[in-house]
PDB file of N, CA and C in Angstrom:
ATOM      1  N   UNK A   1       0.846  -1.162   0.000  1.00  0.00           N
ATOM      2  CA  UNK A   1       0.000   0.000   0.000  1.00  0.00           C
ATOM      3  C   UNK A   1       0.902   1.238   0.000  1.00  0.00           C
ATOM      4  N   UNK A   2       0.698   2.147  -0.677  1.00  0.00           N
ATOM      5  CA  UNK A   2       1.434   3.560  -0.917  1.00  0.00           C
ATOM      6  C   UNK A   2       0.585   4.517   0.225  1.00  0.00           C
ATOM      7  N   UNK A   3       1.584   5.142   0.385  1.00  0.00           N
ATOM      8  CA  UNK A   3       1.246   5.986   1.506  1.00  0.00           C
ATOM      9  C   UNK A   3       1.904   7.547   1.174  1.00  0.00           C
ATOM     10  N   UNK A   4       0.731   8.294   1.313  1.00  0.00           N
ATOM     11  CA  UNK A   4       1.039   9.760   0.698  1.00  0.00           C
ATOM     12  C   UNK A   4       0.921  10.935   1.810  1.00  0.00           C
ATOM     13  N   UNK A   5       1.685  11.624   2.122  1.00  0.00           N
ATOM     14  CA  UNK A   5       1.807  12.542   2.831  1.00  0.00           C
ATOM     15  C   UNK A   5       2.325  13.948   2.520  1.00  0.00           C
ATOM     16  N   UNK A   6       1.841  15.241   2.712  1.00  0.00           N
ATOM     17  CA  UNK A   6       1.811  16.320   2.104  1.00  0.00           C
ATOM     18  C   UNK A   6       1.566  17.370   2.767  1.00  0.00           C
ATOM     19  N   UNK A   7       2.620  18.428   2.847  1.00  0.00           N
ATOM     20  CA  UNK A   7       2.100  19.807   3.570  1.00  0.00           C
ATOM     21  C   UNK A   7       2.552  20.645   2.284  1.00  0.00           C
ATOM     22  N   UNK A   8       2.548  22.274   2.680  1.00  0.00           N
ATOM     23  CA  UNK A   8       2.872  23.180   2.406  1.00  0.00           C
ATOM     24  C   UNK A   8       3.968  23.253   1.204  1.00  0.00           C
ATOM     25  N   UNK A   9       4.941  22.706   1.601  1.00  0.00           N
ATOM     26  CA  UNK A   9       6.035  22.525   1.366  1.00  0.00           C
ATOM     27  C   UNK A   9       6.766  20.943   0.751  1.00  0.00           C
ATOM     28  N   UNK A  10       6.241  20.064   0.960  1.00  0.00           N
ATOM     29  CA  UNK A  10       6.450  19.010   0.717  1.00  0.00           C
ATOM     30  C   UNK A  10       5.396  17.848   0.460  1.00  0.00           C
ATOM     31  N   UNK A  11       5.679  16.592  -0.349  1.00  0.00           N
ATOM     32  CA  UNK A  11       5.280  15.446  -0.458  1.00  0.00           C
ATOM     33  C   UNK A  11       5.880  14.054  -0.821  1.00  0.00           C
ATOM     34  N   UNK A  12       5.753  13.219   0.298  1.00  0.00           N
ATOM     35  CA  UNK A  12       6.178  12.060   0.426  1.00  0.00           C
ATOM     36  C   UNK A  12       5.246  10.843   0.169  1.00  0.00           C
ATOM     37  N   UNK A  13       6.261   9.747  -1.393  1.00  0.00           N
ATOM     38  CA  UNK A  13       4.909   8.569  -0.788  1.00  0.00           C
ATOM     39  C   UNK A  13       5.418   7.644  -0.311  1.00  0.00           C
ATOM     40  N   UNK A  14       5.322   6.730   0.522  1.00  0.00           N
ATOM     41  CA  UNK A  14       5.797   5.459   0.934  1.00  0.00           C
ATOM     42  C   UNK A  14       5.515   4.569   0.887  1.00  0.00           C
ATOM     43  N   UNK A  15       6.185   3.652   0.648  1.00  0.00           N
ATOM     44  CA  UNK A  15       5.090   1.963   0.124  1.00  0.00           C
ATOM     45  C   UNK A  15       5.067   1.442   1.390  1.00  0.00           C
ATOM     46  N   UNK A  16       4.445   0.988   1.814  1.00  0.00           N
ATOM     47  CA  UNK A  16       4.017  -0.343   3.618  1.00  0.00           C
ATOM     48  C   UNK A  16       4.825  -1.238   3.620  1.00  0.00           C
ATOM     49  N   UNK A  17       5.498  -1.408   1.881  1.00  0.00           N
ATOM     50  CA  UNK A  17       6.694  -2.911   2.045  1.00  0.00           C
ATOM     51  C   UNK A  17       7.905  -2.461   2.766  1.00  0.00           C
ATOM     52  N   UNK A  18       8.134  -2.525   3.344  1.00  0.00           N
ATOM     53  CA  UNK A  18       9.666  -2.155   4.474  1.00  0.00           C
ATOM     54  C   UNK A  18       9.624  -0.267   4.752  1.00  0.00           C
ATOM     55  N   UNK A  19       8.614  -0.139   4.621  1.00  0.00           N
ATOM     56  CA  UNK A  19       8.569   1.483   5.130  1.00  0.00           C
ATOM     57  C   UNK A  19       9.743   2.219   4.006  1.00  0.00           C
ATOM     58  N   UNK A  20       9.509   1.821   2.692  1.00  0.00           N
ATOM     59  CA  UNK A  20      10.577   2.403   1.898  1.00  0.00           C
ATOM     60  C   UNK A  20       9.680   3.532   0.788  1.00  0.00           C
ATOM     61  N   UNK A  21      10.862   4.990   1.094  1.00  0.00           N
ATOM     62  CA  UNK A  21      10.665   5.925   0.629  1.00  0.00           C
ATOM     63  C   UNK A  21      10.706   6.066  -1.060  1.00  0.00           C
ATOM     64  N   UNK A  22       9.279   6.272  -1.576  1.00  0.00           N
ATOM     65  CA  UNK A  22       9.564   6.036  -2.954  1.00  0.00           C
ATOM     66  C   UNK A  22       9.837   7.489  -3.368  1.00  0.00           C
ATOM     67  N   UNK A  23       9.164   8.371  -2.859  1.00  0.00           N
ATOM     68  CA  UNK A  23       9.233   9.955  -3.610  1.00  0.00           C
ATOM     69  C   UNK A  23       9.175  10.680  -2.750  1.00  0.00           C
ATOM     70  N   UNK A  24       9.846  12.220  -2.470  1.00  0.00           N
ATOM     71  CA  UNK A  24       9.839  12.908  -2.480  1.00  0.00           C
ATOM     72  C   UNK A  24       9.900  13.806  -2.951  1.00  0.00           C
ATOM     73  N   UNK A  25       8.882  14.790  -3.297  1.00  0.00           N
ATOM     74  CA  UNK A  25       9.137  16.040  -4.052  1.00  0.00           C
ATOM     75  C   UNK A  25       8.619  17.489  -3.316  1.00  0.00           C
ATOM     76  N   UNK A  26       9.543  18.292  -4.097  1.00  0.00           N
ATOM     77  CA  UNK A  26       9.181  19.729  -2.886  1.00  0.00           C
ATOM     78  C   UNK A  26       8.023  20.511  -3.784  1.00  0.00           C
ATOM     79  N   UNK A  27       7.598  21.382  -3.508  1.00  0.00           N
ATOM     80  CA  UNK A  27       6.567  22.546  -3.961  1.00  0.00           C
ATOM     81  C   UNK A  27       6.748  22.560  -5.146  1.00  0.00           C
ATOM     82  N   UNK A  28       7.917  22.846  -5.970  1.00  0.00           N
ATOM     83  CA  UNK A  28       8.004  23.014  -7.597  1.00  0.00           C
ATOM     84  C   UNK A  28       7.524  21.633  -7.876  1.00  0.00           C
ATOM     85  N   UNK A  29       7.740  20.715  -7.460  1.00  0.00           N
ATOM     86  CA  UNK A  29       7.333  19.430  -7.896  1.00  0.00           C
ATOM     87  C   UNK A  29       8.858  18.438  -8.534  1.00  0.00           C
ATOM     88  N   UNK A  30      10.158  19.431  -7.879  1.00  0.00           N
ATOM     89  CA  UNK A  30      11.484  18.433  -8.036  1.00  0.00           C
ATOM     90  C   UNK A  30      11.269  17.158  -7.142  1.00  0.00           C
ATOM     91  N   UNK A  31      11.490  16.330  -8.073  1.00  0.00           N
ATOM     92  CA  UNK A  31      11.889  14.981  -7.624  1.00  0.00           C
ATOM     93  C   UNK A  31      13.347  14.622  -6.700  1.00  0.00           C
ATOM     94  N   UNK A  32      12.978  14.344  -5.328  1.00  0.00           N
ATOM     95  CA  UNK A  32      14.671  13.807  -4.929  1.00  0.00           C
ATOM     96  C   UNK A  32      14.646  12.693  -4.795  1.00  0.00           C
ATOM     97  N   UNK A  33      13.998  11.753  -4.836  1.00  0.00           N
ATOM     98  CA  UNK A  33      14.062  10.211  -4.913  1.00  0.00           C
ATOM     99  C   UNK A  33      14.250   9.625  -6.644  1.00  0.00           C
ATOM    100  N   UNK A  34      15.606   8.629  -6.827  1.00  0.00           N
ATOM    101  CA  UNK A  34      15.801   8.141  -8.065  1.00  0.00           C
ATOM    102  C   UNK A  34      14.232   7.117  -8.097  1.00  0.00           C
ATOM    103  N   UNK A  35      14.090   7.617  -9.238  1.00  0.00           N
ATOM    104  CA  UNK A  35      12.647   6.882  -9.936  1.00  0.00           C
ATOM    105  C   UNK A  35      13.266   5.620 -10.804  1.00  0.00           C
ATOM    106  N   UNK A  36      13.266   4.663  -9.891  1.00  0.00           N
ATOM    107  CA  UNK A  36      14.095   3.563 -10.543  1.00  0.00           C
ATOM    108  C   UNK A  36      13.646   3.146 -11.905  1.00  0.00           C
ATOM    109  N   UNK A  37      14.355   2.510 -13.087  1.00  0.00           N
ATOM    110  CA  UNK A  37      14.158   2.787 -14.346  1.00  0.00           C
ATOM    111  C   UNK A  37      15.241   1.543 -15.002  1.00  0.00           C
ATOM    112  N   UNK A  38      13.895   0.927 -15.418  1.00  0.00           N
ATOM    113  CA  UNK A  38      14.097  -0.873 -16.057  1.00  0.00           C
ATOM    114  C   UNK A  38      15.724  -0.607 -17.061  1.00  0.00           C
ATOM    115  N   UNK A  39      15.387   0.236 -17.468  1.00  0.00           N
ATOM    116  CA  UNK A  39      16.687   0.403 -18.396  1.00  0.00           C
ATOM    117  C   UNK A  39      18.331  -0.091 -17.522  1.00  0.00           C
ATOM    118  N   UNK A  40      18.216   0.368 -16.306  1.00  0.00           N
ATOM    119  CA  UNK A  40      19.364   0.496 -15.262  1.00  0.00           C
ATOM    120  C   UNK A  40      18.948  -0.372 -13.995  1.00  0.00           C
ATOM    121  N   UNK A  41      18.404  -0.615 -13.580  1.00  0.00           N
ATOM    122  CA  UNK A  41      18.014  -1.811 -12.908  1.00  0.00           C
ATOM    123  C   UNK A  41      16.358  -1.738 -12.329  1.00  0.00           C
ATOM    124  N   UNK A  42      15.963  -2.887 -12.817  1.00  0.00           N
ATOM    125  CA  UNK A  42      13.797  -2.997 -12.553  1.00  0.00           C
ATOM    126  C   UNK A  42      13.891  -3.322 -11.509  1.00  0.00           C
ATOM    127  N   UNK A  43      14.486  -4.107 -10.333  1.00  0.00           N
ATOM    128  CA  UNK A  43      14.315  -4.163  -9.708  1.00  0.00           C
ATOM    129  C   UNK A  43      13.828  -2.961  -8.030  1.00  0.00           C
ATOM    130  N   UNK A  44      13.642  -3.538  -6.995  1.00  0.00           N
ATOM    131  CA  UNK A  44      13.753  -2.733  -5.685  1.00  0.00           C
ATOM    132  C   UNK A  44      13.996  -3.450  -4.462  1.00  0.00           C
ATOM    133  N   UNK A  45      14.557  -2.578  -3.711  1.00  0.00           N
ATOM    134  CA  UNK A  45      15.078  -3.240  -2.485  1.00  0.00           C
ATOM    135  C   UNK A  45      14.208  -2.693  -1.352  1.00  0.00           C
ATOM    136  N   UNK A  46      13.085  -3.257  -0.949  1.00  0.00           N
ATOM    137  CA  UNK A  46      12.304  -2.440   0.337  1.00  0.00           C
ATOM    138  C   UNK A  46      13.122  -2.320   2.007  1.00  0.00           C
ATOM    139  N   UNK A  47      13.620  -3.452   1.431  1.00  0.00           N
ATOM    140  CA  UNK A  47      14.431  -3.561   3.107  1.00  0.00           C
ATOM    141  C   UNK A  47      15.797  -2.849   2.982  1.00  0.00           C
ATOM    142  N   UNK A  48      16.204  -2.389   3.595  1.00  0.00           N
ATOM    143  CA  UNK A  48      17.717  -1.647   3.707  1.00  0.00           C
ATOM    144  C   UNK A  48      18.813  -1.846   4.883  1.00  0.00           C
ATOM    145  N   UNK A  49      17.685  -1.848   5.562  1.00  0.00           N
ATOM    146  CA  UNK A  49      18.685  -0.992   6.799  1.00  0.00           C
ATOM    147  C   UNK A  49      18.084  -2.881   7.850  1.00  0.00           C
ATOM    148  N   UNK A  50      19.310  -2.994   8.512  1.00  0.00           N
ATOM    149  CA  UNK A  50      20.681  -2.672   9.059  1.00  0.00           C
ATOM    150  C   UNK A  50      21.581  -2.543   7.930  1.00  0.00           C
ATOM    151  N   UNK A  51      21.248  -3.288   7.107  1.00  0.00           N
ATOM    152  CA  UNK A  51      22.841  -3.587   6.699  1.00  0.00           C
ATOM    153  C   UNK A  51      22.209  -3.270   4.567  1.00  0.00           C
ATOM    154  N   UNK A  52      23.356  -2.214   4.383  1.00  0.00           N
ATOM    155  CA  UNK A  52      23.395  -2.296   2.851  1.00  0.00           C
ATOM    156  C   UNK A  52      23.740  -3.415   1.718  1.00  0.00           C
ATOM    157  N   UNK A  53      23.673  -3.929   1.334  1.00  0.00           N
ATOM    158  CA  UNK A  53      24.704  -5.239   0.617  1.00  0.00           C
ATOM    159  C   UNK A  53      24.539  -6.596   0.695  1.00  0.00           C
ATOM    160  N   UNK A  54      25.604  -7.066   0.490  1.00  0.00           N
ATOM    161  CA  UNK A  54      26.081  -8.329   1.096  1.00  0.00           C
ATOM    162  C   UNK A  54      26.531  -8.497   2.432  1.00  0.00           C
ATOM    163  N   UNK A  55      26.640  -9.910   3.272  1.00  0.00           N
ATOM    164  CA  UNK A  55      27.327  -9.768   3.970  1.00  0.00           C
ATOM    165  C   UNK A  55      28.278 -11.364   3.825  1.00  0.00           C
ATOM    166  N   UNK A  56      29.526 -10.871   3.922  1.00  0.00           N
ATOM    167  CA  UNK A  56      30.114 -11.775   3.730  1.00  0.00           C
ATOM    168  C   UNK A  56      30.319 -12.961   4.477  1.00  0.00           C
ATOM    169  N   UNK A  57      30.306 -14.117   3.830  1.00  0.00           N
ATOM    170  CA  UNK A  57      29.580 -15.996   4.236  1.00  0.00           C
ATOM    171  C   UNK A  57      28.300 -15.443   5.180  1.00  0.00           C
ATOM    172  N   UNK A  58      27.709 -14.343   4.775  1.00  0.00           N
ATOM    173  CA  UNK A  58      26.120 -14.331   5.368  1.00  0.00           C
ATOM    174  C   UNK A  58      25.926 -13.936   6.691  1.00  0.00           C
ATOM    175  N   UNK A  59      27.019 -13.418   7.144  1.00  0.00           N
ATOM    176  CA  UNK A  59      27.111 -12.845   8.681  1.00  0.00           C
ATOM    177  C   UNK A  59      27.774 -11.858   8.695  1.00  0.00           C
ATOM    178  N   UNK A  60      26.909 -11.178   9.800  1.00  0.00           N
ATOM    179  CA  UNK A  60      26.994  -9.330   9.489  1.00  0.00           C
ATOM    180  C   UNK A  60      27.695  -8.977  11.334  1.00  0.00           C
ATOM    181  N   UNK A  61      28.559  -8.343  11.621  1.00  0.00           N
ATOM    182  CA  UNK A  61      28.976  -8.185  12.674  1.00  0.00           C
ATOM    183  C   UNK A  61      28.514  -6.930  13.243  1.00  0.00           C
ATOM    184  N   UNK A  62      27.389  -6.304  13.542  1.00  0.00           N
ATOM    185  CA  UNK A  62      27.407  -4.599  14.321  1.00  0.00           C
ATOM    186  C   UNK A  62      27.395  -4.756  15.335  1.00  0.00           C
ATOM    187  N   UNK A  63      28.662  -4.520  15.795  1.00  0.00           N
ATOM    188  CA  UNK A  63      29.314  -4.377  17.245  1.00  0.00           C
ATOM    189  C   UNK A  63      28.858  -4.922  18.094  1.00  0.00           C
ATOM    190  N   UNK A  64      28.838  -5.859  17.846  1.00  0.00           N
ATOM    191  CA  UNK A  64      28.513  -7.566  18.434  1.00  0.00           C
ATOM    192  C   UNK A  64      28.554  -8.754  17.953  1.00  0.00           C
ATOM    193  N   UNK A  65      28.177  -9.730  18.907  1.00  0.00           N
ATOM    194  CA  UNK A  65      28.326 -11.008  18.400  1.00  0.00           C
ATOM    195  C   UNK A  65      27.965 -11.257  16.816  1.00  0.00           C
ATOM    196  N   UNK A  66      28.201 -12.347  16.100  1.00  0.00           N
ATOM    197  CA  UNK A  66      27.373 -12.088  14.770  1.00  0.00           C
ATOM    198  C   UNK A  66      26.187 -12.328  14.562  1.00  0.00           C
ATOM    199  N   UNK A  67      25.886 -12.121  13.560  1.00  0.00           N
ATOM    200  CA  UNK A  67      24.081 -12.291  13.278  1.00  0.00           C
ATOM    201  C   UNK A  67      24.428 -13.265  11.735  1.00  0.00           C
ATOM    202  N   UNK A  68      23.509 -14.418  12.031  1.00  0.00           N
ATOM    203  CA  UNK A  68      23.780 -15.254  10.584  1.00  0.00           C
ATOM    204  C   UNK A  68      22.483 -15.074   9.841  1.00  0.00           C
ATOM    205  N   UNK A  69      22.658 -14.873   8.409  1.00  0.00           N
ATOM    206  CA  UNK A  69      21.265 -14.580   7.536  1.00  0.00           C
ATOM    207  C   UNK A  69      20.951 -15.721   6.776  1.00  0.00           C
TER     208      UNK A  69
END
């Protein structure tokens, strides 16, 4: 589900899949979110955060013990 939010000054939409920011745009209507584009990669990544990437043999260390994925 997309989720749209909007004042004065701004508008944000967000998809419900991992709370990931699809758009932002300000009053003129500039875009600061890349509008991802099949040409350069179709895909999307909803999840992000902890960790960007890979993690190497699948275990991610943040300043602690490891975490296996």
């Amino acid at each position: 589900m997309l989720i749209t939010l909007t004042d004065s000054k701004t508008t944000a939409v967000i998809d419900s899949t991992g709370a990931q920011l699809i758009s932002l745009k300000d009053a003129s209507g500039c875009e600061y979110i890349w509008q991802r584009d099949a040409k350069y990669w179709k895909k999307c990544s909803p999840l992000l955060f902890p960790v960007v990437g890979n993690c190497r043999k699948r275990q991610a260390y943040p300043g602690g013990p490891h975490i296996r994925h």
